[in-house]
Protein backbone atom coordinates (compact mmCIF):
# COMPACT_ATOMS: atom_id res chain seq x y z
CA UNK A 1 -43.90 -190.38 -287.27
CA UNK A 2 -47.33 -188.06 -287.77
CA UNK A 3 -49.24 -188.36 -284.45
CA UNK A 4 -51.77 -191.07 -284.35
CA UNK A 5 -55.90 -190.83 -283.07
CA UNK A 6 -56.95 -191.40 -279.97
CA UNK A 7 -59.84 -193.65 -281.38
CA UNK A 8 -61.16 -194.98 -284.50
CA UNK A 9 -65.18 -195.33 -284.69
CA UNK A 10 -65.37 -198.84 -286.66
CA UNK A 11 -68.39 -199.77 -287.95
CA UNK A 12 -68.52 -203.63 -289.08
CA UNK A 13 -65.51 -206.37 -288.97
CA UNK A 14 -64.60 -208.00 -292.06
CA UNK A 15 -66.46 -211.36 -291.70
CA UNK A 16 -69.83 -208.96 -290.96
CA UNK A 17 -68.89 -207.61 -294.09
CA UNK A 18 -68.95 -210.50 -296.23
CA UNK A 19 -71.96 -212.62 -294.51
CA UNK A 20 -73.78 -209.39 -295.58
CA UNK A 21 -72.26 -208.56 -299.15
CA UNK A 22 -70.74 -212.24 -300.22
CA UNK A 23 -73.56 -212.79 -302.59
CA UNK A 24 -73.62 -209.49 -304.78
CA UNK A 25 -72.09 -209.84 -308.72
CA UNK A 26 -68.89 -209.00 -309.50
CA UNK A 27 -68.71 -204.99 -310.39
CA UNK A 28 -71.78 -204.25 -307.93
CA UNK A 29 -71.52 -201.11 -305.65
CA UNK A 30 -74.01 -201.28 -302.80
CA UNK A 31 -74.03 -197.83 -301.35
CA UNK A 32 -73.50 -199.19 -297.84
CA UNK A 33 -70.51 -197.21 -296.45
CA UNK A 34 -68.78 -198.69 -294.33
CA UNK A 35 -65.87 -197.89 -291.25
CA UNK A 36 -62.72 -200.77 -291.01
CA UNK A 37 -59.65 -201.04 -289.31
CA UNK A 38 -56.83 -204.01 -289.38
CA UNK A 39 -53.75 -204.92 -290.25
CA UNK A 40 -52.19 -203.98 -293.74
CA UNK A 41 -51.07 -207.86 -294.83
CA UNK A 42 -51.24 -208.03 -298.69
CA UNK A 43 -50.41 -204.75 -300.72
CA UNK A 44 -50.05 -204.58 -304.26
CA UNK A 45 -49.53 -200.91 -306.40
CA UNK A 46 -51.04 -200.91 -309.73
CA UNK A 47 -50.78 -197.62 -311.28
CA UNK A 48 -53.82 -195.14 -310.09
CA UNK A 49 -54.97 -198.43 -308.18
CA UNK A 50 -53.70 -199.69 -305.33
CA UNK A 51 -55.40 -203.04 -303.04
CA UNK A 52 -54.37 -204.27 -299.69
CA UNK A 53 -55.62 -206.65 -297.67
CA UNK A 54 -56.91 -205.58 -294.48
CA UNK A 55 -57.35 -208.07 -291.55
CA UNK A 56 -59.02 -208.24 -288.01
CA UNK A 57 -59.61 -210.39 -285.74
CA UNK A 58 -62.80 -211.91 -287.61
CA UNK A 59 -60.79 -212.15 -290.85
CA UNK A 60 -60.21 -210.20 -294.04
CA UNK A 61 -60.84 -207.75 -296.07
CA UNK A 62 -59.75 -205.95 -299.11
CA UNK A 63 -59.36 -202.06 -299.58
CA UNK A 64 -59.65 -201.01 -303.57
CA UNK A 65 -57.71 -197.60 -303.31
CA UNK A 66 -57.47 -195.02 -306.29
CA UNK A 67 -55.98 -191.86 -307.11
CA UNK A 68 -59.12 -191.04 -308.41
CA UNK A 69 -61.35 -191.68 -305.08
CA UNK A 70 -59.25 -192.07 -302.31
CA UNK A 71 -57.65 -188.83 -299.88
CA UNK A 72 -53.83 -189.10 -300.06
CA UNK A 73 -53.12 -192.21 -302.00
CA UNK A 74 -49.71 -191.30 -302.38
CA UNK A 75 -49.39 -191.82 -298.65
CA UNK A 76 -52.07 -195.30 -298.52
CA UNK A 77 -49.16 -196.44 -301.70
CA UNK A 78 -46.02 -196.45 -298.84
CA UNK A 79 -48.19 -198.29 -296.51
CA UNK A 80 -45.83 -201.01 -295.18
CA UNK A 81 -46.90 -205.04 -294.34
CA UNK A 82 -48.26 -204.92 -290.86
CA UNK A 83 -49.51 -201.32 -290.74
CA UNK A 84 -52.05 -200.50 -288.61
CA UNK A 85 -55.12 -198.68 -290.58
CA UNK A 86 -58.84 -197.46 -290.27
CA UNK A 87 -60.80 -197.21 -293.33
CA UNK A 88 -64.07 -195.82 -294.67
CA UNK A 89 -65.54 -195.96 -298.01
CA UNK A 90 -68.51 -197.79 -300.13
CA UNK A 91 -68.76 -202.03 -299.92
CA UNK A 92 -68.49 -203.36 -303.33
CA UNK A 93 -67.19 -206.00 -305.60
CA UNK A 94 -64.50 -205.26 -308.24
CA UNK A 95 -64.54 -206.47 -311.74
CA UNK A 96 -63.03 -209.89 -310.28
CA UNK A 97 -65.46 -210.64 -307.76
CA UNK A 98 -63.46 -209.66 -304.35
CA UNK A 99 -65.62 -207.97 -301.63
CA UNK A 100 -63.66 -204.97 -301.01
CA UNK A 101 -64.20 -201.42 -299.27
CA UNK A 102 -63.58 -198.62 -302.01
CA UNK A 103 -61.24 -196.24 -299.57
CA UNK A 104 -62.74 -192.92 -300.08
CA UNK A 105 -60.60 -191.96 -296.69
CA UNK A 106 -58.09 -193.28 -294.43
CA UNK A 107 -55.87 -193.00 -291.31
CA UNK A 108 -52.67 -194.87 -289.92
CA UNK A 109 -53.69 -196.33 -286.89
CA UNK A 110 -50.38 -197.51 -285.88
CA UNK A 111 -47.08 -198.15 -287.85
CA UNK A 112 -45.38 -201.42 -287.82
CA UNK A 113 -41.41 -200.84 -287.62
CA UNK A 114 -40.17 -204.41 -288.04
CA UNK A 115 -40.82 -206.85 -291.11
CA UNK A 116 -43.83 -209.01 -290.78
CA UNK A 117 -42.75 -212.25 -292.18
CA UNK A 118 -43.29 -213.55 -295.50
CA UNK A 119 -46.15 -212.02 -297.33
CA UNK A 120 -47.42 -215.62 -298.95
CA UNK A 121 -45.72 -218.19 -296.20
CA UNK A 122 -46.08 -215.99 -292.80
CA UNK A 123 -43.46 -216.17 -290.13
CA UNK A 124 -41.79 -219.72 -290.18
CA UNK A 125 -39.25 -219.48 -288.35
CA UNK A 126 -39.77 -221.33 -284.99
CA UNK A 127 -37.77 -218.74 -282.53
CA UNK A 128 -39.43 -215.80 -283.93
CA UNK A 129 -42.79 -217.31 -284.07
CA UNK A 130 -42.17 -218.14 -280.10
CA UNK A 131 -40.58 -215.43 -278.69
CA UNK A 132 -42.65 -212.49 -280.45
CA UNK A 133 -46.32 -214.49 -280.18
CA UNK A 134 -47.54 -210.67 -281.85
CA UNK A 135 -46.20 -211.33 -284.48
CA UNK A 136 -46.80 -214.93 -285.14
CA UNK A 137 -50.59 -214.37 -284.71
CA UNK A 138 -51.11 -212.31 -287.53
CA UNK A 139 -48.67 -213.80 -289.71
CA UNK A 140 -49.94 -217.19 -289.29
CA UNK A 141 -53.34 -218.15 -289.71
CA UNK A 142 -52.93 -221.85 -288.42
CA UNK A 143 -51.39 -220.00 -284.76
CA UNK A 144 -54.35 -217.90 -284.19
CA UNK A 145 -56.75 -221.39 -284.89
CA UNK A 146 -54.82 -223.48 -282.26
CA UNK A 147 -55.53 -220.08 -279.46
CA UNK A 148 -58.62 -219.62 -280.52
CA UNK A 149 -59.34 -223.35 -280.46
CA UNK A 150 -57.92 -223.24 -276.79
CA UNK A 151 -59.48 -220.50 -275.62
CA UNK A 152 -62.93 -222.07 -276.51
CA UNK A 153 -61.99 -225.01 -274.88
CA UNK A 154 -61.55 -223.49 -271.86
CA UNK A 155 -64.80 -221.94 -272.22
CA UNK A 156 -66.56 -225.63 -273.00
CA UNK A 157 -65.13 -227.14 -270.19
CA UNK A 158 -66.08 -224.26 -267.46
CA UNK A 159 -69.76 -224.63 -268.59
CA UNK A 160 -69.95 -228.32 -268.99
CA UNK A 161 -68.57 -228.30 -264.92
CA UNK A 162 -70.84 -225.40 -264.03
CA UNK A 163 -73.63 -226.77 -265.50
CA UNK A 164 -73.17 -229.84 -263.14
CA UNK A 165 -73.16 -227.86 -260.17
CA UNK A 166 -69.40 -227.33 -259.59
CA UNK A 167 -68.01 -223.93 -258.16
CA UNK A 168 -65.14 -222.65 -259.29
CA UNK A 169 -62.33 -221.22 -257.15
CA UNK A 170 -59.38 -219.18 -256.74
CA UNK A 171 -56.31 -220.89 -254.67
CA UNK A 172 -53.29 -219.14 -253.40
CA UNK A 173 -50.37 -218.91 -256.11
CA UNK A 174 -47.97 -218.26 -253.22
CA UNK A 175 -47.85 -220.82 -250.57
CA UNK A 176 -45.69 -221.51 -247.46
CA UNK A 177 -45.72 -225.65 -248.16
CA UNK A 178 -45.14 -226.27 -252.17
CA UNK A 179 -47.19 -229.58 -251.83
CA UNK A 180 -49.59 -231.45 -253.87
CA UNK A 181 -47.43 -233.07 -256.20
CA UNK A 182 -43.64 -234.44 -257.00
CA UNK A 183 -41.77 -231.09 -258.88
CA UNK A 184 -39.74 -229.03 -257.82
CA UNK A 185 -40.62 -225.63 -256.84
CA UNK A 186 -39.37 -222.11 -257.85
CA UNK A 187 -38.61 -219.96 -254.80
CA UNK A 188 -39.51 -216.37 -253.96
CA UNK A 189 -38.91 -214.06 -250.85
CA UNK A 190 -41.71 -211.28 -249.30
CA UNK A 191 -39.87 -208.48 -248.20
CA UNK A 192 -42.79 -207.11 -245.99
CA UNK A 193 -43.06 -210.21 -243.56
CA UNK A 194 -39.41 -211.77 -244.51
CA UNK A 195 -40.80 -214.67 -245.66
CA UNK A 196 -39.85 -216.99 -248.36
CA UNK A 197 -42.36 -218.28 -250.33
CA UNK A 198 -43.13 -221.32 -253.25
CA UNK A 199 -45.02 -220.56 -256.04
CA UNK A 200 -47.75 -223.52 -256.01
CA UNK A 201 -46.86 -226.89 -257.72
CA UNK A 202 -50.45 -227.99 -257.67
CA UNK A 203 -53.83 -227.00 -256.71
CA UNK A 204 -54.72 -229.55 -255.03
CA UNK A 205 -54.22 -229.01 -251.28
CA UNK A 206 -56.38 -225.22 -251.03
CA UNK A 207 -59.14 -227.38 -252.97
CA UNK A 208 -59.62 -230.36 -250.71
CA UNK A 209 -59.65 -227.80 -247.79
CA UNK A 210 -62.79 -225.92 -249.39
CA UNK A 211 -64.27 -229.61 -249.39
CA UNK A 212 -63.97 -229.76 -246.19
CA UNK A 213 -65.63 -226.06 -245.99
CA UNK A 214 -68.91 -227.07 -247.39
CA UNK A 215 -68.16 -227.28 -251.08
CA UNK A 216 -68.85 -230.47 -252.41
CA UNK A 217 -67.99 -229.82 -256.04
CA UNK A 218 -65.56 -227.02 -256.26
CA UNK A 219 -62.90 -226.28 -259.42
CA UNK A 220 -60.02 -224.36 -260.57
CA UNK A 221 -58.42 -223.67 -264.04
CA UNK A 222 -54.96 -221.95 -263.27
CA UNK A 223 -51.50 -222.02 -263.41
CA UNK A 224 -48.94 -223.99 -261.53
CA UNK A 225 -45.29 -223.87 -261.44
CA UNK A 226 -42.72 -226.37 -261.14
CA UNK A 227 -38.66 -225.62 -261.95
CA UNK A 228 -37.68 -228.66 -264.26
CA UNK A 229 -36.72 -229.36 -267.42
CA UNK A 230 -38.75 -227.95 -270.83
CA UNK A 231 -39.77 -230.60 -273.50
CA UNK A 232 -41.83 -230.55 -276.51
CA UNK A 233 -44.15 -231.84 -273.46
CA UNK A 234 -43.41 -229.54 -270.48
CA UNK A 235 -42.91 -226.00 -269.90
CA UNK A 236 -42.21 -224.88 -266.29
CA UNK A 237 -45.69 -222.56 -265.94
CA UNK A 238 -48.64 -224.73 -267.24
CA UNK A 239 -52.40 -224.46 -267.00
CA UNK A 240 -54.02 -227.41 -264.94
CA UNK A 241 -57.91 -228.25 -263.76
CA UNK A 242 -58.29 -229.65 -260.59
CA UNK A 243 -61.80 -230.32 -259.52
CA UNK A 244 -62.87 -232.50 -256.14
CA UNK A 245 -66.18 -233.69 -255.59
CA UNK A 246 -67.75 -235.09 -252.39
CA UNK A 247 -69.14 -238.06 -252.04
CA UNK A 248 -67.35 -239.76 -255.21
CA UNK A 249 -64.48 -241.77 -255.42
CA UNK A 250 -61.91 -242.93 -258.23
CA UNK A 251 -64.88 -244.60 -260.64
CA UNK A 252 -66.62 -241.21 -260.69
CA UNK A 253 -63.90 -239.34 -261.82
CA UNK A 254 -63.16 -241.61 -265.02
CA UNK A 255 -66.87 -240.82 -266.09
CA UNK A 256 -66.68 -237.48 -265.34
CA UNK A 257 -63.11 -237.45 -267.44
CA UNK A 258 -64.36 -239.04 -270.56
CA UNK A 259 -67.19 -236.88 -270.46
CA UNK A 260 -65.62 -233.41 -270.25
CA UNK A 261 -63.33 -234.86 -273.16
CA UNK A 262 -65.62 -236.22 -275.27
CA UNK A 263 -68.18 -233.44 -275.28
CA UNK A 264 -65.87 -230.78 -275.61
CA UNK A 265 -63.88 -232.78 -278.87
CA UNK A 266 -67.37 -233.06 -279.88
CA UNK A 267 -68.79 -229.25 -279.35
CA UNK A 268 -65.16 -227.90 -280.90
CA UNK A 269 -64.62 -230.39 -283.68
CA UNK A 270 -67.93 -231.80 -284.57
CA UNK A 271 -66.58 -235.10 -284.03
CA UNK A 272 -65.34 -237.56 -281.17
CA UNK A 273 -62.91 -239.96 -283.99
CA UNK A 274 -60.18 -237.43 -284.73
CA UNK A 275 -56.68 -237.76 -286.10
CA UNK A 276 -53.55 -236.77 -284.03
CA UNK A 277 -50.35 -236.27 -285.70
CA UNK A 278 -51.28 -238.86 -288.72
CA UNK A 279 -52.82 -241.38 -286.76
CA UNK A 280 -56.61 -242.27 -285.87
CA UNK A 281 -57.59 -242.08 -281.93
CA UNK A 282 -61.42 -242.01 -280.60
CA UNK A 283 -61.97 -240.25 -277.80
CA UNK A 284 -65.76 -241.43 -277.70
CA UNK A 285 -67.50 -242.96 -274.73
CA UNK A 286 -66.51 -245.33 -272.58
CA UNK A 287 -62.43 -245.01 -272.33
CA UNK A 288 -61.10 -248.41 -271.89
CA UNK A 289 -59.76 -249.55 -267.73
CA UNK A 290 -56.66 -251.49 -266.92
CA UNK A 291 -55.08 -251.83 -264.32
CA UNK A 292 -51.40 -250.93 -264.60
CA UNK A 293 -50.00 -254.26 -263.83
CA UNK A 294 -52.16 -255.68 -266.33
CA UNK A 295 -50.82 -253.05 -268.46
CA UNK A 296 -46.96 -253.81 -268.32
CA UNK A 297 -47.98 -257.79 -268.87
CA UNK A 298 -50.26 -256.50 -271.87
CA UNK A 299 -47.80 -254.03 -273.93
CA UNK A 300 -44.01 -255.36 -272.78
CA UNK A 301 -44.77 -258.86 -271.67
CA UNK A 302 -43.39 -258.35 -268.33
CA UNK A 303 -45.19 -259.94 -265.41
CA UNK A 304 -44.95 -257.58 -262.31
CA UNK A 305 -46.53 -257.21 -258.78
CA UNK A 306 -45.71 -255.63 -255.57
CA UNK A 307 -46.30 -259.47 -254.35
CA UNK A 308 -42.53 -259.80 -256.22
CA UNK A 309 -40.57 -257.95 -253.60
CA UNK A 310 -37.84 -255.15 -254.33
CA UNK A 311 -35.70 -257.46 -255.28
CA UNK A 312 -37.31 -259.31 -257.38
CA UNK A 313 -38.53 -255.71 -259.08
CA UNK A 314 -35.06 -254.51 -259.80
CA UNK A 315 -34.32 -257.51 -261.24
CA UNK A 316 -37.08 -257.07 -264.04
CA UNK A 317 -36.09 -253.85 -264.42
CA UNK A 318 -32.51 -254.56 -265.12
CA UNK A 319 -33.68 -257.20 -267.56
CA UNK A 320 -36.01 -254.49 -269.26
CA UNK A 321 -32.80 -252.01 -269.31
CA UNK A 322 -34.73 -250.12 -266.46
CA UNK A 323 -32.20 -247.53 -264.33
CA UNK A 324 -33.20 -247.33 -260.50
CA UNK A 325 -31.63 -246.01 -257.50
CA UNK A 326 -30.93 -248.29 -254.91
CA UNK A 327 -32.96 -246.06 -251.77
CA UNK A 328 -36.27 -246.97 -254.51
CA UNK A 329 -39.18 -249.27 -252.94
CA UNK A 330 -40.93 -251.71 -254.80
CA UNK A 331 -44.15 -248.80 -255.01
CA UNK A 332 -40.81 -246.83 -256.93
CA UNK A 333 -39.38 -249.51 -258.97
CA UNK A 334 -43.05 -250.57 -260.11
CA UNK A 335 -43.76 -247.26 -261.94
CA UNK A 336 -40.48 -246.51 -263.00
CA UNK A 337 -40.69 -250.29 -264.70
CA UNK A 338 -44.38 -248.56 -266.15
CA UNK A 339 -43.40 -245.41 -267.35
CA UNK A 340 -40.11 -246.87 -269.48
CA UNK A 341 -41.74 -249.41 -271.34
CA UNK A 342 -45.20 -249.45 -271.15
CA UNK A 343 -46.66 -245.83 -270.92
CA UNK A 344 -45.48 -244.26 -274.00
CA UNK A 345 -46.84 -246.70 -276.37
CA UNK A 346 -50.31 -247.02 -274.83
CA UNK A 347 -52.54 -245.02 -277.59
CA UNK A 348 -55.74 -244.52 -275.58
CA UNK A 349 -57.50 -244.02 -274.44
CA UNK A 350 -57.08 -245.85 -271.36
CA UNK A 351 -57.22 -245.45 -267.80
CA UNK A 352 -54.81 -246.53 -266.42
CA UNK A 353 -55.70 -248.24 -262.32
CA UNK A 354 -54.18 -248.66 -259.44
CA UNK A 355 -51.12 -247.30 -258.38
CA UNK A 356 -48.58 -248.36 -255.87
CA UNK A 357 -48.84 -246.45 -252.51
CA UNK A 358 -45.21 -245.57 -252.56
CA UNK A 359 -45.70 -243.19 -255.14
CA UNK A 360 -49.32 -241.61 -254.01
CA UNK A 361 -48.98 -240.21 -250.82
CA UNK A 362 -52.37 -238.42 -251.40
CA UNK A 363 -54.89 -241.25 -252.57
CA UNK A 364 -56.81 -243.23 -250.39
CA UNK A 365 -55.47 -247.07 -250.08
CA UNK A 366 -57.08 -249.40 -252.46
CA UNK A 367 -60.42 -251.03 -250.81
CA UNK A 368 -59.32 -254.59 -252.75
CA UNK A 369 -55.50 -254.53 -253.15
CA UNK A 370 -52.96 -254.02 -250.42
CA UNK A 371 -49.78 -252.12 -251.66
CA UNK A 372 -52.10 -249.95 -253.91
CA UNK A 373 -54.16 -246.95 -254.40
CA UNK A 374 -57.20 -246.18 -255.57
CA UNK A 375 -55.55 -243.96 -258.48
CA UNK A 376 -56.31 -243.61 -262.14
CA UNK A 377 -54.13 -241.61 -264.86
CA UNK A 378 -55.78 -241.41 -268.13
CA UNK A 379 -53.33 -242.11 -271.12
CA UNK A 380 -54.27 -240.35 -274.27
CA UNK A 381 -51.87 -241.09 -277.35
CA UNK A 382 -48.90 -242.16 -275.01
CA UNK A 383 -48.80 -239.39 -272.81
CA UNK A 384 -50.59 -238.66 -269.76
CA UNK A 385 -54.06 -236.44 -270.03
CA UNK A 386 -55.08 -237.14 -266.53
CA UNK A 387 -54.74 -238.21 -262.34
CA UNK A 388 -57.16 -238.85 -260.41
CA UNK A 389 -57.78 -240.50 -256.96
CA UNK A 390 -60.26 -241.31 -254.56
CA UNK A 391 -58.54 -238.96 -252.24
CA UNK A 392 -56.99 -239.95 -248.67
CA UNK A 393 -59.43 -238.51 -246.12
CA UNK A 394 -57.63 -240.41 -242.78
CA UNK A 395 -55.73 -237.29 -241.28
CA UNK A 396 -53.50 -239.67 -239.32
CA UNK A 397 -52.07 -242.29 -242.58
CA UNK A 398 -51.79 -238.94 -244.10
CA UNK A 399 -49.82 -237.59 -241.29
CA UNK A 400 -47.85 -241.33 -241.59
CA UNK A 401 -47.73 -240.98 -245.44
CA UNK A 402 -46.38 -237.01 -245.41
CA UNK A 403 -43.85 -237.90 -242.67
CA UNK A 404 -42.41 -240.81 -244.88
CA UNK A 405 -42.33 -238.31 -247.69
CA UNK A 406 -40.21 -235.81 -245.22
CA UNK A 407 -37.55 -238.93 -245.02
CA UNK A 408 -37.52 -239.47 -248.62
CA UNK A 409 -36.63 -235.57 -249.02
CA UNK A 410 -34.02 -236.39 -246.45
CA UNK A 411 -32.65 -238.93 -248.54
CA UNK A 412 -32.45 -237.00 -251.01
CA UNK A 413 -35.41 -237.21 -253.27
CA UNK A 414 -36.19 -233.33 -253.89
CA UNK A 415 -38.97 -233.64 -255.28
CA UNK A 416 -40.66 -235.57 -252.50
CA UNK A 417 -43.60 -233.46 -250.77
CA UNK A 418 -43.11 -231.63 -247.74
CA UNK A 419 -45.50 -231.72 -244.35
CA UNK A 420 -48.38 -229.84 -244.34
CA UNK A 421 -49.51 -228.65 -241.67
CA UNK A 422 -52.32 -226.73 -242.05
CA UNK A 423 -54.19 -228.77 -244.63
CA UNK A 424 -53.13 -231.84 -241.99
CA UNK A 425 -55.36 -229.50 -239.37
CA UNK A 426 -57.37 -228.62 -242.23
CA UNK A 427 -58.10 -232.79 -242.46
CA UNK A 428 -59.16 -233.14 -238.44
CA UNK A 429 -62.39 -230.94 -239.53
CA UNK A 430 -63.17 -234.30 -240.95
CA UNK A 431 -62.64 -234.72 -245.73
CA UNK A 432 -66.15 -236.88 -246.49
CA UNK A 433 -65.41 -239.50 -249.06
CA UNK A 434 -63.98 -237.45 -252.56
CA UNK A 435 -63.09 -238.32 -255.50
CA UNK A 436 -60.00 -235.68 -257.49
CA UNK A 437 -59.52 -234.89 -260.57
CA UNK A 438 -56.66 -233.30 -262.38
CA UNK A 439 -56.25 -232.30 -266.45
CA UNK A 440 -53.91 -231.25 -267.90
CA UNK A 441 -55.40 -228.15 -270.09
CA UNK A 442 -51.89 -228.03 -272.41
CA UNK A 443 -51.88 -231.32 -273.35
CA UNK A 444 -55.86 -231.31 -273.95
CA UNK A 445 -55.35 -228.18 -276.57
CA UNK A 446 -52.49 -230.25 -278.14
CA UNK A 447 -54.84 -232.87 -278.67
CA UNK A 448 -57.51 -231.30 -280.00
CA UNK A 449 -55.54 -228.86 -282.01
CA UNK A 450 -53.15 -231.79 -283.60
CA UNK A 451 -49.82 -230.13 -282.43
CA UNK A 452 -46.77 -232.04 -280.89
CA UNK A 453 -45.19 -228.60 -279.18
CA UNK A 454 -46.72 -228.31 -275.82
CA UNK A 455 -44.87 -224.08 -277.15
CA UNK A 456 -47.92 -224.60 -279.77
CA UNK A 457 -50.44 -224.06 -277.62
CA UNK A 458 -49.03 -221.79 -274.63
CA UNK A 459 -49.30 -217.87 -275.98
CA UNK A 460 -45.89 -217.30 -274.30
CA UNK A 461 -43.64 -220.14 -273.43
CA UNK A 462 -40.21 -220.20 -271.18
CA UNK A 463 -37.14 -219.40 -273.30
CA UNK A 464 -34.05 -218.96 -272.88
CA UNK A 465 -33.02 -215.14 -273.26
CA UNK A 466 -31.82 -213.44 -276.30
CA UNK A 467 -28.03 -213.24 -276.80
């Protein structure tokens, strides 16, 4: 292969190029010379002509080469799909009326060594377009919309917190105690101090602790890890915000939920009414509230309560063709009842109230309804968006509840949480009144983007190796 540049001096990307030159006739030269560089992704020979589309990162653009004008054309004629190139010539329009750069010179930037999918269709296969993301992205125009789309939704909802006074944070990725959250944890070992270590589950924990440090409305956007299965809905590393804010409880965070959506729909789409996967959903202002009881009664016709005992609750599970192990509460049995029959088919929005205790060891006891928490998880076209509490701030029932999570881990429940310690010390500083928030960022870009492949939307997803 000839030796490469260092550097290529580009002078305008292809959508500068045709906001400035769009509107001159077909056959027009405009003197303007101009310095490009792309992607070879269209290339057609036609005698002492040869064209080739030429894309960046803004979009495209089309090179008009001739023997005629243009420093070895043989060599710009064996230019292969997915070549790398820099170009200079004169911006004009050929007889047809496509914007094009007349190549005057040239130089291969890069060479691509593999086939570059389909030169009308892209790459469709779904292994390939996973496992080499490179490719995909320049092959399909519809990928690099859904990352784009994400990446400005990140952006969005950064600002939107910023700009109502939230700080944003970096928590530790390696932790002693994997807490914050039912999952399993992956494992790791630090050879310096002999340690093993978790790579977080959550970010919750770190977060609450800086609350108790003086920030009263503190964020983070990162990546947690938890070692279960993969669905179209779950990958084992996933993005999450977590924000806490003092002074707030569960009935702040749904605004503050339905706002961050709804603007940020808004800003990326123009629009709050949008259409996921063939079928209408408003994400507009104000999300419906139901309790989850209510819920169960509402969409399966099941009437259930904590008030019911155990017993009583495994009964209407059996009825409803609900599984559950026998160590289960009634907290346990509750949900489990929720999440078969009732959860999936709730459309949304909704938020979704009140929780058993059982099941959230980390939100403060309901102030109206013994047995329950003061919890919210915000469905969004039958999958959860959102959690949210007014968080637990008593360090002793959170002593009482992590201890009763130790014996469920005893039990045999792996994914119950572990003690704490230090955020438990962390708690005797005295946690004012907060309210907690966690998003799922994955399943937001799904949403917006109208994709059903959580893979859609994360740049490089958890695979099983190559044979």
């Amino acid at each position: 292969m000839t030796e490469t540049p260092y550097r290529f001096d580009r002078s305008h990307q292809a959508a500068a190029l045709h906001h400035q030159f769009d509107g001159i006739d077909a056959g027009a030269e405009t003197g303007e010379v101009v310095s490009v560089a792309g992607r070879v992704m269209l290339h057609r020979h036609q005698g002492k002509l040869d064209f080739a589309e030429l894309r960046d990162s803004s979009g495209s653009i089309q090179l008009f080469a001739g023997a005629n004008h243009t420093t070895d054309f043989d060599g710009f004629t064996r230019l292969s799909l997915g070549d790398w190139v820099g170009a200079t010539g004169e911006v004009m329009k050929t007889r047809r009326g496509e914007l094009s750069v007349r190549v005057s010179e040239w130089v291969l930037l890069a060479e691509a060594r593999h086939g570059f999918g389909d030169k009308w269709r892209g790459v469709t296969d779904v292994d390939t377009r996973y496992r080499q993301r490179e490719v995909d992205l320049w092959a399909n125009e519809s990928s690099r919309r859904v990352f784009a789309l994400r990446s400005r939704m990140v952006s969005l909802i950064r600002r939107q917190l910023e700009e109502r006074g939230f700080v944003e944070v970096e928590g530790p990725t390696l932790q002693l105690v994997p807490s914050g959250g039912h999952a399993l944890p992956f494992r790791t070992h630090h050879n310096a101090l002999d340690l093993d270590l978790f790579l977080r589950i959550a970010l919750e924990l770190p977060l609450k602790r800086l609350v108790i440090g003086g920030f009263e409305r503190v964020f983070e956007i990162g990546r947690v890890f938890r070692n279960e299965g993969i669905s179209p809905r779950h990958n084992p590393e996933f993005t999450m915000l977590e924000l806490y804010e003092a002074y707030a409880d569960y009935t702040d965070m749904m605004e503050l939920t339905e706002s961050l959506v709804s603007e940020t729909a808004a800003a990326l789409l123009g629009t709050t009414s949008i259409t996921y996967q063939g079928r209408a959903l408003d994400l507009g202002r104000p999300w419906r509230r139901a309790t989850l009881t209510e819920l169960v009664a509402e969409t399966a016709g099941l009437e259930v309560d904590l008030d019911m005992g155990v017993d009583k609750l495994r009964e209407v599970a059996s009825a409803a063709g609900v599984p559950v192990e026998p160590q289960w509460g009634p907290g346990k049995v509750l949900l489990e009842i929720y999440e078969k029959t009732t959860e999936h088919q709730l459309w949304g929005p909704v938020f979704v109230c009140d929780y058993p205790q059982e099941v959230s060891p980390l939100a403060r006891s309901h102030r109206s309804r013994p047995g329950y928490v003061e919890r919210f998880e915000a469905i969004v076209a039958g999958r959860e968006l959102a959690n949210a509490f007014s968080e637990l701030n008593d360090p002793d029932e959170q002593r009482a509840r992590f201890e009763e999570q130790v014996r469920e881990r005893a039990a045999g429940d792996a994914e119950a949480m572990p003690l704490d310690a230090d955020y438990l010390r962390a708690m005797e500083q005295g946690l004012p009144p907060t309210g907690g928030l966690g998003v799922g960022i994955d399943r937001l870009a799904m949403l917006l983007a109208d994709v059903a492949n959580i893979r859609d939307v994360i740049l490089f997803p958890t695979l099983r190796p190559e044979a």
